[in-house]
PDB file of N, CA and C in Angstrom:
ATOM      1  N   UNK A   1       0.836  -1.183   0.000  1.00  0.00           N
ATOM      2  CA  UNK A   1       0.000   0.000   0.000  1.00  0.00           C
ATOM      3  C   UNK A   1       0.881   1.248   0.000  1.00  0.00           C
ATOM      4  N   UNK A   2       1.909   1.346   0.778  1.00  0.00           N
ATOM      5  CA  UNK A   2       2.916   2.536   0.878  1.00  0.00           C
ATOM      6  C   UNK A   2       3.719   2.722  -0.454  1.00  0.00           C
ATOM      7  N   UNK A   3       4.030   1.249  -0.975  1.00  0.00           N
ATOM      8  CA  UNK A   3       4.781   1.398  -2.424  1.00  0.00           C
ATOM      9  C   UNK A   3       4.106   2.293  -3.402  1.00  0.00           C
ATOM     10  N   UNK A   4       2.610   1.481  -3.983  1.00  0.00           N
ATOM     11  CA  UNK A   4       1.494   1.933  -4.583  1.00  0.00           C
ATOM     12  C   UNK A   4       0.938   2.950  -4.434  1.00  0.00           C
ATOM     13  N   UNK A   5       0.781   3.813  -2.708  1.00  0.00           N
ATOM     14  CA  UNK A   5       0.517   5.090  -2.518  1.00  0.00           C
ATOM     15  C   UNK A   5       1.448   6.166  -3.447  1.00  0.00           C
ATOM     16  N   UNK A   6       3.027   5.742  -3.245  1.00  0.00           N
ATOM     17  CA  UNK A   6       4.282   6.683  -3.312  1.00  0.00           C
ATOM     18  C   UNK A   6       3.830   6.853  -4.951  1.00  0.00           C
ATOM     19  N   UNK A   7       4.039   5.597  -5.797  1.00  0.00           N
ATOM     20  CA  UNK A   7       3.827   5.975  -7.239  1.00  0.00           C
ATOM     21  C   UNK A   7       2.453   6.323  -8.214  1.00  0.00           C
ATOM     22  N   UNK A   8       1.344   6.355  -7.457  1.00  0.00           N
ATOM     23  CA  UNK A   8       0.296   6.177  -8.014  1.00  0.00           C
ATOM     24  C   UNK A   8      -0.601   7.356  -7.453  1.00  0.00           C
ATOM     25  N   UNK A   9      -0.724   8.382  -8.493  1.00  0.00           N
ATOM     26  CA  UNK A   9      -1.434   9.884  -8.366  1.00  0.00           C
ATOM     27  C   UNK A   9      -2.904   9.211  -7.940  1.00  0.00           C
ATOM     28  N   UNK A  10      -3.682   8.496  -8.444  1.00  0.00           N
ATOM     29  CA  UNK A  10      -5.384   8.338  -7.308  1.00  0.00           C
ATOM     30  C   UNK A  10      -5.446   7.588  -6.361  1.00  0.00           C
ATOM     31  N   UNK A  11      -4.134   6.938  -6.132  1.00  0.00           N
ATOM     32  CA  UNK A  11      -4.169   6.606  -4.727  1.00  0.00           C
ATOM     33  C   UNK A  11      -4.074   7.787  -3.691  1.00  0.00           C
ATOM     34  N   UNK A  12      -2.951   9.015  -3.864  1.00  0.00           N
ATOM     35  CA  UNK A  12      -2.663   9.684  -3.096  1.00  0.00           C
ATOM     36  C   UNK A  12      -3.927  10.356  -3.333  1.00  0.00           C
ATOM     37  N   UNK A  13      -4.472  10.704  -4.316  1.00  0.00           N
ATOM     38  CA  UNK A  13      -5.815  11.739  -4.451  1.00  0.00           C
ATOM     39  C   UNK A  13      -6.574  10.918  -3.330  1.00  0.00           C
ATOM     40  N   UNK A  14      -7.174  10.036  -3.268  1.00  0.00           N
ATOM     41  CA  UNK A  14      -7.761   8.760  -2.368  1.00  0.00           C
ATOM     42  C   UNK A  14      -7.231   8.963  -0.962  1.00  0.00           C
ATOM     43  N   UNK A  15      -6.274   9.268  -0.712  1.00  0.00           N
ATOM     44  CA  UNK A  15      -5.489   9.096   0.814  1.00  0.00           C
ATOM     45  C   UNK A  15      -5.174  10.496   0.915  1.00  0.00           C
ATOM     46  N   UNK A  16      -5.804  11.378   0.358  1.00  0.00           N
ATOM     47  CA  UNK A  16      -6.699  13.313   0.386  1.00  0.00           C
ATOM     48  C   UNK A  16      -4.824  13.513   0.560  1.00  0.00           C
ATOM     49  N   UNK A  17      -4.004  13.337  -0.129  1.00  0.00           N
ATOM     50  CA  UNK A  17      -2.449  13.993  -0.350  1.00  0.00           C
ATOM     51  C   UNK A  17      -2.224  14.249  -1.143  1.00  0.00           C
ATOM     52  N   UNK A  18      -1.415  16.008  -1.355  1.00  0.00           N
ATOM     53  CA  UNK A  18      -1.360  16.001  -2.805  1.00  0.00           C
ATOM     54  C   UNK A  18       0.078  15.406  -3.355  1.00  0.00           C
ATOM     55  N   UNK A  19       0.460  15.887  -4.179  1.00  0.00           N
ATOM     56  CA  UNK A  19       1.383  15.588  -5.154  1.00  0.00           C
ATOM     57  C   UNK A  19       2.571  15.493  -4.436  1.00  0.00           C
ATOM     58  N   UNK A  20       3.058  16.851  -3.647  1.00  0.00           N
ATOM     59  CA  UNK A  20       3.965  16.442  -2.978  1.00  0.00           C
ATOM     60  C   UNK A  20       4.227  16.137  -1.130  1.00  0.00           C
ATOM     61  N   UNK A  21       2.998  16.195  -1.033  1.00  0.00           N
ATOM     62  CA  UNK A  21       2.965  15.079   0.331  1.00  0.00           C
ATOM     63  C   UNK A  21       3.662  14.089   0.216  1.00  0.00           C
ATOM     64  N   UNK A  22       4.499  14.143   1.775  1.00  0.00           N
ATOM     65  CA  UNK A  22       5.253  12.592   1.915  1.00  0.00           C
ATOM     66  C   UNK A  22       4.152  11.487   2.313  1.00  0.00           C
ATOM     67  N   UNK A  23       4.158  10.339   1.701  1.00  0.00           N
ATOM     68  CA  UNK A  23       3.499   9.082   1.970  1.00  0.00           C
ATOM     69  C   UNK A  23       3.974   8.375   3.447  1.00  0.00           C
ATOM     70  N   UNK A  24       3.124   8.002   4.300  1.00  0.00           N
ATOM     71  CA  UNK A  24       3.352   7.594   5.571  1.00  0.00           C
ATOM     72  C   UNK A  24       4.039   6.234   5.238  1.00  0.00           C
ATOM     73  N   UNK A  25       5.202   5.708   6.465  1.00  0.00           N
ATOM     74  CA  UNK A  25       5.673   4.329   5.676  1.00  0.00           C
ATOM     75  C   UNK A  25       4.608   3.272   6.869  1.00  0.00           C
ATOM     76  N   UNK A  26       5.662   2.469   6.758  1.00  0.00           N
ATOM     77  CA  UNK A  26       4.664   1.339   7.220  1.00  0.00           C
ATOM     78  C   UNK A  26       4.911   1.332   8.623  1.00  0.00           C
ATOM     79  N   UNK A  27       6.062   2.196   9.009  1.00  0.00           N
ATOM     80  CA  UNK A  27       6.234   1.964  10.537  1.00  0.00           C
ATOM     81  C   UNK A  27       4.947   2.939  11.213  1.00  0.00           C
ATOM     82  N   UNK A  28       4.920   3.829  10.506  1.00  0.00           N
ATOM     83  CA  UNK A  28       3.439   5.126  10.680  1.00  0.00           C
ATOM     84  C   UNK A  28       2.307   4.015  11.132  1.00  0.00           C
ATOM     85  N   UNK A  29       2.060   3.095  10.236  1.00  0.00           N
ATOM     86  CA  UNK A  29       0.833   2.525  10.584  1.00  0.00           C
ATOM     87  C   UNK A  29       0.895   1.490  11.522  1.00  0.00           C
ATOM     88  N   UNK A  30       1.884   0.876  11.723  1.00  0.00           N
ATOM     89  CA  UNK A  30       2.141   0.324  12.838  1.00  0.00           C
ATOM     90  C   UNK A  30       1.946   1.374  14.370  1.00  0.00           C
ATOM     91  N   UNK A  31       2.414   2.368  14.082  1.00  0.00           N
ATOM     92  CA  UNK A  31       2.159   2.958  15.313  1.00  0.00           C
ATOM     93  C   UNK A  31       0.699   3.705  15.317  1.00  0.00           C
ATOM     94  N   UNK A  32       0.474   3.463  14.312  1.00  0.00           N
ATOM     95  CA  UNK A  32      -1.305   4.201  14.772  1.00  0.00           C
ATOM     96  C   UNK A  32      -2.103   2.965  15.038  1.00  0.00           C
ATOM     97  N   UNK A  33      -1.754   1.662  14.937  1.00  0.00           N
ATOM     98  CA  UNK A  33      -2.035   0.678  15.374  1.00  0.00           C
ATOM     99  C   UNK A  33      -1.994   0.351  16.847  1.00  0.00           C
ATOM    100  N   UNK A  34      -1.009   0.994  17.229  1.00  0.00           N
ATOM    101  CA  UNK A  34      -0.589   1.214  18.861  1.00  0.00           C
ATOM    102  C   UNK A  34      -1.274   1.806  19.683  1.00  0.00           C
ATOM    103  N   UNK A  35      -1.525   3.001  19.002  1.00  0.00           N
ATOM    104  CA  UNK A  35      -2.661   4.142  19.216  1.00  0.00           C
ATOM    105  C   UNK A  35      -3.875   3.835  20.103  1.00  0.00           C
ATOM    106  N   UNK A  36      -4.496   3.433  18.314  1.00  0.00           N
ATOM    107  CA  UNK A  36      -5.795   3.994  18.275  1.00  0.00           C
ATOM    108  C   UNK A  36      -6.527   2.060  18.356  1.00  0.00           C
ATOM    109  N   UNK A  37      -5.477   1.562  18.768  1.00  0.00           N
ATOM    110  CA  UNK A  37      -6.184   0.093  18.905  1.00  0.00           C
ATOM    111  C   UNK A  37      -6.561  -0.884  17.535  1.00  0.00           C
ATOM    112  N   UNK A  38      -6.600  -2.056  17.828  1.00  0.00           N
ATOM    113  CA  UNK A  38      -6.926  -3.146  16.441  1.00  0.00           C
ATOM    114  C   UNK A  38      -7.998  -3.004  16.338  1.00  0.00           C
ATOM    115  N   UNK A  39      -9.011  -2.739  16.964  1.00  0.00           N
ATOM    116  CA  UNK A  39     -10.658  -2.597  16.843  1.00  0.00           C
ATOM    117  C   UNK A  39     -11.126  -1.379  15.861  1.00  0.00           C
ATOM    118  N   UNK A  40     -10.540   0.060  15.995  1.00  0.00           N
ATOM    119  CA  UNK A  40     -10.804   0.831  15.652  1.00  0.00           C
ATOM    120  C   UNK A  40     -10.359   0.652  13.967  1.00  0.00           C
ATOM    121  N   UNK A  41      -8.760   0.294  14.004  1.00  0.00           N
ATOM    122  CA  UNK A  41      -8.295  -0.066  12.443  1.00  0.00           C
ATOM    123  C   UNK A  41      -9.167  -0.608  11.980  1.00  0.00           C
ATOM    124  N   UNK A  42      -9.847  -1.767  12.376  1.00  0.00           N
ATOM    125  CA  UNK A  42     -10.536  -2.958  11.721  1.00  0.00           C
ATOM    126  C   UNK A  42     -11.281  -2.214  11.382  1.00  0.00           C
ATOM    127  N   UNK A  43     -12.135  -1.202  11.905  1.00  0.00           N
ATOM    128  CA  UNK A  43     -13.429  -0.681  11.664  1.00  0.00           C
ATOM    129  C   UNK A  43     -13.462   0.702  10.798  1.00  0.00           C
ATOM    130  N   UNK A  44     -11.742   1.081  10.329  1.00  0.00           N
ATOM    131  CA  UNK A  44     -11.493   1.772   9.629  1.00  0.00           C
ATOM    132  C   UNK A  44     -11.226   1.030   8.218  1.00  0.00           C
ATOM    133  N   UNK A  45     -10.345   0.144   8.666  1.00  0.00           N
ATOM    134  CA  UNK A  45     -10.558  -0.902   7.196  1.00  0.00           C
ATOM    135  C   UNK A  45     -11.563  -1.225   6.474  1.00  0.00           C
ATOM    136  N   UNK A  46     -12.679  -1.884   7.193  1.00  0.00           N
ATOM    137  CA  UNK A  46     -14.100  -1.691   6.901  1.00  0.00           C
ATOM    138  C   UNK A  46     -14.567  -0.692   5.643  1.00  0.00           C
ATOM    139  N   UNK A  47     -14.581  -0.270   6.219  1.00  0.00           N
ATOM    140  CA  UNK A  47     -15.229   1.275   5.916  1.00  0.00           C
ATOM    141  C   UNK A  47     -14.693   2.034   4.881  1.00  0.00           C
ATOM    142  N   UNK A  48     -13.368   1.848   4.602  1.00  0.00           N
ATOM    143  CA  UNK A  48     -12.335   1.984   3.238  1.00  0.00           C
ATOM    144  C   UNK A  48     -12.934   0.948   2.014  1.00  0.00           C
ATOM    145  N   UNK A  49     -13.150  -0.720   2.882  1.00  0.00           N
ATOM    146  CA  UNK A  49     -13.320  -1.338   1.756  1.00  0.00           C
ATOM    147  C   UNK A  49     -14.530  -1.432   1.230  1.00  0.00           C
ATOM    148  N   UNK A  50     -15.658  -0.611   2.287  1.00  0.00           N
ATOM    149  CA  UNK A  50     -16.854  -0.108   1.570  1.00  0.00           C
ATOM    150  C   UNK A  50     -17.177   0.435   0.767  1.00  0.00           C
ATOM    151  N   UNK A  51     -16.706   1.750   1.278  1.00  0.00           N
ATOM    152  CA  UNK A  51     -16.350   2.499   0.229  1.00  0.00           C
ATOM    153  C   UNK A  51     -16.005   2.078  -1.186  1.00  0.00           C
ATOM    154  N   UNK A  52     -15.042   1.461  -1.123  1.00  0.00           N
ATOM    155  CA  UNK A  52     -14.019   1.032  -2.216  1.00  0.00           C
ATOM    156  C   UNK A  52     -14.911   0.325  -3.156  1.00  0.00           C
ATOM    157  N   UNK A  53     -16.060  -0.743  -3.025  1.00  0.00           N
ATOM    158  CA  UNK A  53     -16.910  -1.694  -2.748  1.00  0.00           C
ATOM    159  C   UNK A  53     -17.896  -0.592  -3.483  1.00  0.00           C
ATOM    160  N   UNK A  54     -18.529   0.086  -2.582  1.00  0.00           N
ATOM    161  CA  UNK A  54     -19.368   0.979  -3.172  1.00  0.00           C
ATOM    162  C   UNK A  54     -19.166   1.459  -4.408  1.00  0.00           C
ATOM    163  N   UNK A  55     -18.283   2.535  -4.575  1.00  0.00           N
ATOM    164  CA  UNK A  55     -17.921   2.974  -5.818  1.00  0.00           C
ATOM    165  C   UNK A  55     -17.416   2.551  -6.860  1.00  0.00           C
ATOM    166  N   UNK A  56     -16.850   1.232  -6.891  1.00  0.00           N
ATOM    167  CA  UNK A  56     -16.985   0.472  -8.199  1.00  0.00           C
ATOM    168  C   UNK A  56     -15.249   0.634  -8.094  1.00  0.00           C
ATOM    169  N   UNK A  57     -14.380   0.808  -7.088  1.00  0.00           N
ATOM    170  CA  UNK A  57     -12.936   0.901  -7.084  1.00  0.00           C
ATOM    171  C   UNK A  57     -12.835  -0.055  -6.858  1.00  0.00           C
ATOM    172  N   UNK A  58     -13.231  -1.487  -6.405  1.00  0.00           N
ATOM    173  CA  UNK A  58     -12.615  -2.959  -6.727  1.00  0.00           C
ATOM    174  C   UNK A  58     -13.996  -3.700  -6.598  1.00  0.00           C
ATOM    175  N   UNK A  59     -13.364  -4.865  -6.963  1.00  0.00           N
ATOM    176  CA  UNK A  59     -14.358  -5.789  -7.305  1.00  0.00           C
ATOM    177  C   UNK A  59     -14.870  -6.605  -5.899  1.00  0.00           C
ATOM    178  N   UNK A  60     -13.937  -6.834  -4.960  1.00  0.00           N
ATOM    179  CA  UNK A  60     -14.200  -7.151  -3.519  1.00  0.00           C
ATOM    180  C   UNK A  60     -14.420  -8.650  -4.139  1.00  0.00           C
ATOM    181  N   UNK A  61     -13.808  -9.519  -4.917  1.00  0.00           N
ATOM    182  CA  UNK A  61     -13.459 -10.943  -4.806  1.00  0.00           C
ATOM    183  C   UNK A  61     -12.324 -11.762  -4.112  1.00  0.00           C
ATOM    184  N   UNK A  62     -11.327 -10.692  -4.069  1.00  0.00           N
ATOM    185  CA  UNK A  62     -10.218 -11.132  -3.315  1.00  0.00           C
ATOM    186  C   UNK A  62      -9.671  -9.831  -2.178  1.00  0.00           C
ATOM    187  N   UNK A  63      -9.184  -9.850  -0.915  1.00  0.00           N
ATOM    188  CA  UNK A  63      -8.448  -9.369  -0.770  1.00  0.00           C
ATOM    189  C   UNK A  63      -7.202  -9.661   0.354  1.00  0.00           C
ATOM    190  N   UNK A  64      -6.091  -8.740  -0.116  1.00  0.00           N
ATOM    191  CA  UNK A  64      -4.620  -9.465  -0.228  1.00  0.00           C
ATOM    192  C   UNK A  64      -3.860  -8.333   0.706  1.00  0.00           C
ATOM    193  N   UNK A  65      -3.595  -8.722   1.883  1.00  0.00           N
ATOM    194  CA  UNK A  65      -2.670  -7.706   2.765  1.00  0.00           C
ATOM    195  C   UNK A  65      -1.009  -8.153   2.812  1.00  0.00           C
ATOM    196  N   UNK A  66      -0.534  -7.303   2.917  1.00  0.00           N
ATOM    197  CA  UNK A  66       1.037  -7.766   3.190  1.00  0.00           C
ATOM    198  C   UNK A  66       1.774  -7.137   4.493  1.00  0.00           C
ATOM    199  N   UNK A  67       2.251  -8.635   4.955  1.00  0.00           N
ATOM    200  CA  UNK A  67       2.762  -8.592   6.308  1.00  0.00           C
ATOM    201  C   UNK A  67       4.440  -8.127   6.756  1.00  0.00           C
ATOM    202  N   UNK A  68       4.492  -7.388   7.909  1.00  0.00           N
ATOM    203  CA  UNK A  68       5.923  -7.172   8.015  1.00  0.00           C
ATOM    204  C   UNK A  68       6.861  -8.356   8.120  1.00  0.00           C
ATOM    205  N   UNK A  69       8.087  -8.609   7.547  1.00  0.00           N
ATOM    206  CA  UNK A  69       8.860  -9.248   8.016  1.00  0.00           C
ATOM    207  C   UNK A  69      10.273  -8.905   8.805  1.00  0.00           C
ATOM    208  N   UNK A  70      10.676  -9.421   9.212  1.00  0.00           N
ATOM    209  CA  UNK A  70      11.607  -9.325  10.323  1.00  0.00           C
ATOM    210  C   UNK A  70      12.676  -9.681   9.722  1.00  0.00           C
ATOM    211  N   UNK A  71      13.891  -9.219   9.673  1.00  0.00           N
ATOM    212  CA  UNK A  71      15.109  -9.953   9.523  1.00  0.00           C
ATOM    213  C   UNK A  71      15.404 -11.266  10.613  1.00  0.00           C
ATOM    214  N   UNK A  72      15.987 -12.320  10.356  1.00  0.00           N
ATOM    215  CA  UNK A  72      16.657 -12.961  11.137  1.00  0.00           C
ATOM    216  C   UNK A  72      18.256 -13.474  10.723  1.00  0.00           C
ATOM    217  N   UNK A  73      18.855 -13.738  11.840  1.00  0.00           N
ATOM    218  CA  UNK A  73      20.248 -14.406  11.203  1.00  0.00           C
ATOM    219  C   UNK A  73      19.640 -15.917  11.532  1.00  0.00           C
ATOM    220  N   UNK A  74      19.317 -16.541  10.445  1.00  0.00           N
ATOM    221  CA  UNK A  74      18.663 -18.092  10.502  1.00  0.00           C
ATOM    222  C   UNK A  74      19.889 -18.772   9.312  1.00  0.00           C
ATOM    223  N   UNK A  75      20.654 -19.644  10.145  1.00  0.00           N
ATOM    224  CA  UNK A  75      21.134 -20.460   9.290  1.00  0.00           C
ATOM    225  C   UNK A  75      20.396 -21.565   8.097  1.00  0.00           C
ATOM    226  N   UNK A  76      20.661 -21.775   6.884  1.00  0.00           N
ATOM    227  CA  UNK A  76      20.317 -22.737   6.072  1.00  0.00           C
ATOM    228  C   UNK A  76      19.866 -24.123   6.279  1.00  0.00           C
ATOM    229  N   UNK A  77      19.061 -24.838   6.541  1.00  0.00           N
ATOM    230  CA  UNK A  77      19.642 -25.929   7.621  1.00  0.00           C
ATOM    231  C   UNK A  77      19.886 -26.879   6.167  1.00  0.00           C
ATOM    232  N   UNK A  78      21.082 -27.404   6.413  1.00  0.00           N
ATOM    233  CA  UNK A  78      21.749 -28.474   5.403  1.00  0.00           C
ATOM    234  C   UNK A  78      21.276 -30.111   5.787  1.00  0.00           C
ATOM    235  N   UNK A  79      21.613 -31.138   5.102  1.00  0.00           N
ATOM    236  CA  UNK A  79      21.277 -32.085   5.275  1.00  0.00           C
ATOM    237  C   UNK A  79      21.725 -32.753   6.700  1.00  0.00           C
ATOM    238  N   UNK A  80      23.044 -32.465   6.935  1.00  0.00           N
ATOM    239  CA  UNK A  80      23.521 -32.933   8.253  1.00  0.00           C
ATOM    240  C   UNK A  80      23.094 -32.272   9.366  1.00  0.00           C
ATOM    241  N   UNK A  81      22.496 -30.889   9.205  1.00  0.00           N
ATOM    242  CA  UNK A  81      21.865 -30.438  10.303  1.00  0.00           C
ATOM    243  C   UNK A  81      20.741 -31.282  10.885  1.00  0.00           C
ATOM    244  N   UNK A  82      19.691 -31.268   9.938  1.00  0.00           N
ATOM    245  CA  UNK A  82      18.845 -32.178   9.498  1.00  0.00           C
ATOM    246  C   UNK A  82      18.891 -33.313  10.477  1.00  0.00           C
ATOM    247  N   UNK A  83      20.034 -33.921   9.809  1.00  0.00           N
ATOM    248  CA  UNK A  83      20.330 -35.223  10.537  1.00  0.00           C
ATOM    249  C   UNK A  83      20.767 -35.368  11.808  1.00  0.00           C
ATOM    250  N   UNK A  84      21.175 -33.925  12.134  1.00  0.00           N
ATOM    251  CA  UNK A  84      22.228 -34.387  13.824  1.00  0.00           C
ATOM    252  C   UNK A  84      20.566 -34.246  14.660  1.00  0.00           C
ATOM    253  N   UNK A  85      19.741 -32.915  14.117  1.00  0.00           N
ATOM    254  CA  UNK A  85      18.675 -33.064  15.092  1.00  0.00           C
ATOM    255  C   UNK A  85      17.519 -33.827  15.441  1.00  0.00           C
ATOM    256  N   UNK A  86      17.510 -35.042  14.110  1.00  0.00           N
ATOM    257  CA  UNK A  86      17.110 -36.123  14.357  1.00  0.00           C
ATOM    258  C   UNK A  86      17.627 -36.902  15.465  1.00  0.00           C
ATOM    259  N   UNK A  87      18.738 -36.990  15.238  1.00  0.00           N
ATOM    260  CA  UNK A  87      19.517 -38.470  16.080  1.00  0.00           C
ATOM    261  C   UNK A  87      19.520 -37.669  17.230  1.00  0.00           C
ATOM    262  N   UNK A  88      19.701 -36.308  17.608  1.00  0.00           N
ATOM    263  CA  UNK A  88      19.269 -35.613  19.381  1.00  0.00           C
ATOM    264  C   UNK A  88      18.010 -36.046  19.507  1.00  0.00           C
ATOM    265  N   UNK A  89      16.806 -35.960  18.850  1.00  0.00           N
ATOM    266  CA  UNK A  89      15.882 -36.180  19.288  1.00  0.00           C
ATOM    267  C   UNK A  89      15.581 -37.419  19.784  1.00  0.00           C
ATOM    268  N   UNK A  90      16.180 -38.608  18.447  1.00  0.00           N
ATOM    269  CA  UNK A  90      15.699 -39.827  18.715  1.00  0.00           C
ATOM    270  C   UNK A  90      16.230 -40.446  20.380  1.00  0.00           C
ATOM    271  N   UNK A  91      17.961 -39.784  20.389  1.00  0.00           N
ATOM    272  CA  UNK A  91      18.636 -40.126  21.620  1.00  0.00           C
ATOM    273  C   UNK A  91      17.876 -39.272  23.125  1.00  0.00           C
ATOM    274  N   UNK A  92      17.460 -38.734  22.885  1.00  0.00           N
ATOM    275  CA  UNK A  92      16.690 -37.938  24.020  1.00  0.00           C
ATOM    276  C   UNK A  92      15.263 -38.913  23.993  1.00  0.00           C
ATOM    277  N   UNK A  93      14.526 -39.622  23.295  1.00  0.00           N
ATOM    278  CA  UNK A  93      13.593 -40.357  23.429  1.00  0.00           C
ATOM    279  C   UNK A  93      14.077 -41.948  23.913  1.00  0.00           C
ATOM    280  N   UNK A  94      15.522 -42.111  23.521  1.00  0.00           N
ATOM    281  CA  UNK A  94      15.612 -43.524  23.964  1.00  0.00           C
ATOM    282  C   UNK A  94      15.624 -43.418  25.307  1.00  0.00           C
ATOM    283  N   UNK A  95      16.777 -42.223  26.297  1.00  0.00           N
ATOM    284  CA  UNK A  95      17.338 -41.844  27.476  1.00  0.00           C
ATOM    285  C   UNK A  95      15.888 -41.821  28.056  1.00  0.00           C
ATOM    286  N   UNK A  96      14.527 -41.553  27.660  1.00  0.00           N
ATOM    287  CA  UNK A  96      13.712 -41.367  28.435  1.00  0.00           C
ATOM    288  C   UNK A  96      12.690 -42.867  28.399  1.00  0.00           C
ATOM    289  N   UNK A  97      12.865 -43.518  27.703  1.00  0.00           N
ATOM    290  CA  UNK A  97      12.322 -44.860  27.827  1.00  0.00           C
ATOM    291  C   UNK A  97      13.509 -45.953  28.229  1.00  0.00           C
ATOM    292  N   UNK A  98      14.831 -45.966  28.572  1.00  0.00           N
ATOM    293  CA  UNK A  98      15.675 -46.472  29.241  1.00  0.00           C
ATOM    294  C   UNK A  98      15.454 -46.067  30.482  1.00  0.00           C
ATOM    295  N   UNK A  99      14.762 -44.865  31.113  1.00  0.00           N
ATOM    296  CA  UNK A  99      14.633 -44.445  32.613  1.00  0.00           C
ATOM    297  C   UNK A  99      13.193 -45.327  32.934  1.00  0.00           C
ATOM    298  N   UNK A 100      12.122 -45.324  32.248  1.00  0.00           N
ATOM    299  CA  UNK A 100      10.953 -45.847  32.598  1.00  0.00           C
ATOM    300  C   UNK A 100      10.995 -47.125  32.688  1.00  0.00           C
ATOM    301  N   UNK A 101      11.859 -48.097  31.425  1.00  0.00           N
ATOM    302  CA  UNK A 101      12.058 -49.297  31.682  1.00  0.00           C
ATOM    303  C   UNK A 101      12.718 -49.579  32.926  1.00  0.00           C
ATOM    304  N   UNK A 102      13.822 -49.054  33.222  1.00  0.00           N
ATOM    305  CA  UNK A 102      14.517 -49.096  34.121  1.00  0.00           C
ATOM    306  C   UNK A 102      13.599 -49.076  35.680  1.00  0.00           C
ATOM    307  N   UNK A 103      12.976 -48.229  35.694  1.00  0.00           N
ATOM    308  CA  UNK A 103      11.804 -48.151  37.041  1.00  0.00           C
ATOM    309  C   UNK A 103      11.527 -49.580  36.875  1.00  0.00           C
ATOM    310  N   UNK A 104      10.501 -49.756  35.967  1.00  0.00           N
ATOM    311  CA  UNK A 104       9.753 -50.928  35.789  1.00  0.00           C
ATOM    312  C   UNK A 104      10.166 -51.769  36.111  1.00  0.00           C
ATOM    313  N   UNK A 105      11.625 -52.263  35.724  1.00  0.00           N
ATOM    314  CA  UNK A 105      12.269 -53.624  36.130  1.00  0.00           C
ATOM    315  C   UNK A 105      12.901 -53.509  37.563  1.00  0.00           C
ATOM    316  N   UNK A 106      12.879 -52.229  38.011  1.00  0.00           N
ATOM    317  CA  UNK A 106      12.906 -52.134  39.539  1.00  0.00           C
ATOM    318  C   UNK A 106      12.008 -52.720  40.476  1.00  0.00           C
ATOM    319  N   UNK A 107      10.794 -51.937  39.843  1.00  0.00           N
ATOM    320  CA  UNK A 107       9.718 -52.374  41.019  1.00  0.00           C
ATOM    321  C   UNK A 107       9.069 -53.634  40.354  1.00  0.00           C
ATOM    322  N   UNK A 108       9.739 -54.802  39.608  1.00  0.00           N
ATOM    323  CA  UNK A 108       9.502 -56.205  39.293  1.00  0.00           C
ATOM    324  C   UNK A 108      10.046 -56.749  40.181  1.00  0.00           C
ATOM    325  N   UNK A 109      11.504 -56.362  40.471  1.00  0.00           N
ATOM    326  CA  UNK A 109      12.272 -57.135  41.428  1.00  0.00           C
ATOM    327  C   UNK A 109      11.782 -56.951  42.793  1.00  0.00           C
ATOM    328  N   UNK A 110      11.520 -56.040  43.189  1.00  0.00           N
ATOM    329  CA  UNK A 110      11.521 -55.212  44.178  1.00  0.00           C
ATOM    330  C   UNK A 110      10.147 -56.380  44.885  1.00  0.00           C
ATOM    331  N   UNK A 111       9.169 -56.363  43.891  1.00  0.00           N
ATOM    332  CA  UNK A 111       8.130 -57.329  44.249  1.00  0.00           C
ATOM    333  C   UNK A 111       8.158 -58.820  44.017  1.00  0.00           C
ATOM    334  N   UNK A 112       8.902 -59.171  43.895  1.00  0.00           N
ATOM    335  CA  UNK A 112       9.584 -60.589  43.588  1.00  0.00           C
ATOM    336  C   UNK A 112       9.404 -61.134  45.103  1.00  0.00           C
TER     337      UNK A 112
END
């Protein structure tokens, strides 16, 4: 929406800015999100896509929002990664059914 606002003259006519108004970015709406609450947005969204709806500015068959993403430092995971956190897992499941067996054949003897 911020991309499409920046290059597109009836969007900004639409979002009452003229020509050389700066376009709000996305951190703007995040913080009026902070604001003015998710209830109120929702009910501003609404009301845009009524509008929008109304006047014959979309067709209202689909609609498509885009979400922030976050950087991360996330490694690739390769095949051997893959594989080592299998065999932790599987070895962390044996260690815990070697402890239960282990009870078990305790309190067999134990009642012997």
């Amino acid at each position: 929406m911020e991309q499409r606002t920046k290059t597109d003259y009836a969007w900004k006519g639409f979002a009452k800015l003229s020509l050389t108004d700066k376009v709000p970015d996305h951190s703007t709406l995040g913080l009026w999100e902070q604001f003015f609450g998710e209830a109120s947005l929702k009910q501003l969204h609404d009301k845009i896509i009524n509008y929008c709806l109304d006047k014959k500015i979309i067709k209202g068959r689909k609609f498509q929002t885009d979400t922030t993403v976050a950087e991360a430092n996330m490694p690739y995971p390769t095949d051997s990664s893959i594989m080592g956190d299998a065999v932790r897992v599987i070895t962390r499941m044996i260690e815990k059914i070697k402890q239960v067996v282990k009870l078990k054949t305790c309190y067999a003897n134990l009642l012997k």
